[in-house]
N, C-alpha and C. Protein backbone atom coordinates (compact mmCIF):
# COMPACT_ATOMS: atom_id res chain seq x y z
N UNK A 1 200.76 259.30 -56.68
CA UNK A 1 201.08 258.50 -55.51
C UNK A 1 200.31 257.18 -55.60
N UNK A 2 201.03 256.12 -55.11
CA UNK A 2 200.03 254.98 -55.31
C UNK A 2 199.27 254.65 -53.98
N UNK A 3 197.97 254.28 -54.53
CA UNK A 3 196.81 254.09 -53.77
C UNK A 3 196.92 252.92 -52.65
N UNK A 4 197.80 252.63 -52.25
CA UNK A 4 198.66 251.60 -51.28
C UNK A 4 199.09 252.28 -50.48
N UNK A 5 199.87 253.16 -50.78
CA UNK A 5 200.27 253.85 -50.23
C UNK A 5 199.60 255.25 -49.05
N UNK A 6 198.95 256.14 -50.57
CA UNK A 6 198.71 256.73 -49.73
C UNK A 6 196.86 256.25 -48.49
N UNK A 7 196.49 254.57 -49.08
CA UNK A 7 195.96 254.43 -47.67
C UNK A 7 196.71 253.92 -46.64
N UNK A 8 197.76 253.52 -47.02
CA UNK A 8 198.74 253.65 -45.44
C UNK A 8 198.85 254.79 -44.28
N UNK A 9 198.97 255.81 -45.17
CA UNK A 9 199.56 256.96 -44.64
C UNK A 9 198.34 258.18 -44.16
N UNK A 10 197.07 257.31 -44.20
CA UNK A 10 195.80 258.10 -44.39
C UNK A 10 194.79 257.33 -43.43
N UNK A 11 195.45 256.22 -42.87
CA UNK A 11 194.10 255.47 -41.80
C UNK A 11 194.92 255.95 -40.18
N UNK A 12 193.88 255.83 -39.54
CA UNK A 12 194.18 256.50 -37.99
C UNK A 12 195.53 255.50 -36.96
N UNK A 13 195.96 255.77 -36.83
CA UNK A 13 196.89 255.47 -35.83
C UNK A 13 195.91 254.68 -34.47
N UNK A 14 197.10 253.96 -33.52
CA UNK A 14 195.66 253.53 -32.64
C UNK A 14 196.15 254.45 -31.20
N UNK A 15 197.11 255.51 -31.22
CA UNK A 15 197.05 256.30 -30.11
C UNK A 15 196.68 257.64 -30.53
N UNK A 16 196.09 258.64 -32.00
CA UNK A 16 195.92 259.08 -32.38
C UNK A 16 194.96 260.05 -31.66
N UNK A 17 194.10 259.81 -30.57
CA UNK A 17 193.22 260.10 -29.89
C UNK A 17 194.12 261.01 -28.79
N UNK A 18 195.01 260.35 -28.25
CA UNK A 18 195.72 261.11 -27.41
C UNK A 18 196.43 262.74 -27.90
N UNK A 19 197.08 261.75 -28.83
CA UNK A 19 198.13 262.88 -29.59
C UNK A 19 196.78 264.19 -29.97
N UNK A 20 195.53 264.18 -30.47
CA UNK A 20 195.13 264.87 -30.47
C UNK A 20 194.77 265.46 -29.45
N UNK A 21 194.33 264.88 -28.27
CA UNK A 21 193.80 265.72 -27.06
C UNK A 21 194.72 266.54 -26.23
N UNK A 22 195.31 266.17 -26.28
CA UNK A 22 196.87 267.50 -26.09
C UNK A 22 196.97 268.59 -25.94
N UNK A 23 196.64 269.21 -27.32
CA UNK A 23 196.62 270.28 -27.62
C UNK A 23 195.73 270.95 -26.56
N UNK A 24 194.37 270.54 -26.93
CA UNK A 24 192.85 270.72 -26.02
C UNK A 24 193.43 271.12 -24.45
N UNK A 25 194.01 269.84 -24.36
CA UNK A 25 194.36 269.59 -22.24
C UNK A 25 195.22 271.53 -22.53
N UNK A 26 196.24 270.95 -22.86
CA UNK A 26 197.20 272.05 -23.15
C UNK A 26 196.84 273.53 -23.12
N UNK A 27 195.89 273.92 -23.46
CA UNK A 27 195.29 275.08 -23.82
C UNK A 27 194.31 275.49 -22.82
N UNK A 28 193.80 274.29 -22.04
CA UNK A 28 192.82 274.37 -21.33
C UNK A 28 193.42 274.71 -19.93
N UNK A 29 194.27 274.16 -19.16
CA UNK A 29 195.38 274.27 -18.39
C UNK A 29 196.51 275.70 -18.58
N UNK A 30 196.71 276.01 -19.35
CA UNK A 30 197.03 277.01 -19.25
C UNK A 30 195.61 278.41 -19.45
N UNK A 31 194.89 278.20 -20.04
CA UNK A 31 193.50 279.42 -19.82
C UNK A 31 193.22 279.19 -18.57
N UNK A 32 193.23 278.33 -17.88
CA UNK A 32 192.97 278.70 -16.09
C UNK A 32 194.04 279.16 -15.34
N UNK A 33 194.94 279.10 -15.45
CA UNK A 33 196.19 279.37 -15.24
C UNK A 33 195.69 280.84 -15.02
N UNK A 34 196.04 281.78 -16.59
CA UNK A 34 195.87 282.85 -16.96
C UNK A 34 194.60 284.01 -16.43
N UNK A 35 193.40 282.27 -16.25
CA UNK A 35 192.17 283.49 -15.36
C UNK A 35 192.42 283.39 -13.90
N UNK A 36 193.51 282.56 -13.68
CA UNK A 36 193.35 282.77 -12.05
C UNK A 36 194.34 284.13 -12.05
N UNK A 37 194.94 284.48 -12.63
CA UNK A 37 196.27 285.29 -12.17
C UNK A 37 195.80 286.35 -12.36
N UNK A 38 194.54 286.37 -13.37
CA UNK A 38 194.22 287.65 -13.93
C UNK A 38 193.47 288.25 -12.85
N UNK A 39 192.45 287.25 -12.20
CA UNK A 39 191.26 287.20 -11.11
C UNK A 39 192.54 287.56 -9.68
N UNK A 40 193.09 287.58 -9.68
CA UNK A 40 193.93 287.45 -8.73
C UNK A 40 194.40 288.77 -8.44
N UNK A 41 195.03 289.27 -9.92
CA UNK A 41 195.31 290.49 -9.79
C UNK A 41 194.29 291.76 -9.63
N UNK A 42 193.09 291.22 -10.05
CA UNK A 42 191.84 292.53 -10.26
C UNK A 42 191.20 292.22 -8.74
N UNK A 43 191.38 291.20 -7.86
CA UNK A 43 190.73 291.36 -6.57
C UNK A 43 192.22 292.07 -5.72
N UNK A 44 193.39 292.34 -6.10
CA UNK A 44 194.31 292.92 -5.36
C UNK A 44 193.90 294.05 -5.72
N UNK A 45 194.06 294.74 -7.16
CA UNK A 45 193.96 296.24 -7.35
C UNK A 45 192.63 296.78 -6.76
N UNK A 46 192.15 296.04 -6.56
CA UNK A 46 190.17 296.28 -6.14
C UNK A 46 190.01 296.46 -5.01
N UNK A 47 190.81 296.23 -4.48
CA UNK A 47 190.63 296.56 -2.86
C UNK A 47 190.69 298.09 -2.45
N UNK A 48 189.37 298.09 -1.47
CA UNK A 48 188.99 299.50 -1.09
C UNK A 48 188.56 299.94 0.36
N UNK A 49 189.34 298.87 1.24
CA UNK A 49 189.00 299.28 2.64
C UNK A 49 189.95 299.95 3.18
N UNK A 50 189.96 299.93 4.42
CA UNK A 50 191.28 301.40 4.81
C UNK A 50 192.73 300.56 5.10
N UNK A 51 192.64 299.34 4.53
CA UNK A 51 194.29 298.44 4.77
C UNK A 51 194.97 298.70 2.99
N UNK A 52 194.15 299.43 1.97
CA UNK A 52 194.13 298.86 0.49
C UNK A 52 195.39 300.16 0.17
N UNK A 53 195.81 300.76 0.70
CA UNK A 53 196.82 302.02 0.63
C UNK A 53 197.86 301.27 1.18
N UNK A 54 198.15 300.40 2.02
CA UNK A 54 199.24 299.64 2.40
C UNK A 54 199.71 299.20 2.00
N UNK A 55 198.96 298.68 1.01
CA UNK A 55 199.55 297.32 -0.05
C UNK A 55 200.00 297.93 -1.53
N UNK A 56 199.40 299.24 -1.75
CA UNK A 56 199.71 299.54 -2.84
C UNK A 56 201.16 300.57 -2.99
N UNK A 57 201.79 300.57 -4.22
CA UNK A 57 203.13 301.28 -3.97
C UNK A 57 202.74 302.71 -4.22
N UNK A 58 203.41 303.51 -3.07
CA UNK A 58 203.27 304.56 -3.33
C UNK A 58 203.72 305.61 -4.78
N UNK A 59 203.39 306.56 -4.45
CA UNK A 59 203.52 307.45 -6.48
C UNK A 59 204.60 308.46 -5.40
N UNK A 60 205.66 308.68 -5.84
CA UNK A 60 206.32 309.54 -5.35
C UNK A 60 205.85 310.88 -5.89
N UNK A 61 205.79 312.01 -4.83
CA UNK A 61 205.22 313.33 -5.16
C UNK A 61 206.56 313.95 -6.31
N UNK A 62 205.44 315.31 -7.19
CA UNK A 62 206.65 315.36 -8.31
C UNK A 62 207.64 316.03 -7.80
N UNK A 63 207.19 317.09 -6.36
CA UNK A 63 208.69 317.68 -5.76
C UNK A 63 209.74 316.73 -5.78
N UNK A 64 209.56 315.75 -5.36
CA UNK A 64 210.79 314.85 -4.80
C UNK A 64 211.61 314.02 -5.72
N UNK A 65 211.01 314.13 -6.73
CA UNK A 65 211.38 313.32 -8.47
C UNK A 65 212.56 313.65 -8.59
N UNK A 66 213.63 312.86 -9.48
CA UNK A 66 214.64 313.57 -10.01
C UNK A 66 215.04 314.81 -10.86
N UNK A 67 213.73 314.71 -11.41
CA UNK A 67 213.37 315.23 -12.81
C UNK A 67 213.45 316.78 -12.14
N UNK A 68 213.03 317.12 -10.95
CA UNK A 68 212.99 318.55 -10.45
C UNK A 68 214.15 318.76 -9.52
N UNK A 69 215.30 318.57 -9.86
CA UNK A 69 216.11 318.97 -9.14
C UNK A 69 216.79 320.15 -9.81
């Protein structure tokens, strides 16, 4: 390859800074995303006062299943 060339194709761009931080933002924005939903969900299942049976779906007993008819 000629040496013209490939320092053309080898010095920094002048928005190059952006295009890299992207990724970063990108990744970073979605990992909070992911810990809020997660945090979100472990303070729902965590609940243990006498309202925390309300909210949760009941388990149907196995008499009443299909499976035992």
């Amino acid at each position: 390859m000629n040496r013209n060339v490939l320092a053309l194709l080898l010095r920094p761009a002048p928005g190059q800074n952006s295009v890299l931080a992207l990724p970063v933002v990108a990744f970073g924005v979605v990992t909070a995303l992911v810990l809020t939903v997660i945090g979100g969900a472990q303070s729902f299942w965590g609940w243990t006062d006498e309202y925390a049976p309300s909210t949760r779906p009941s388990r149907p007993s196995r008499s009443s299943s299909w499976w035992s008819r």
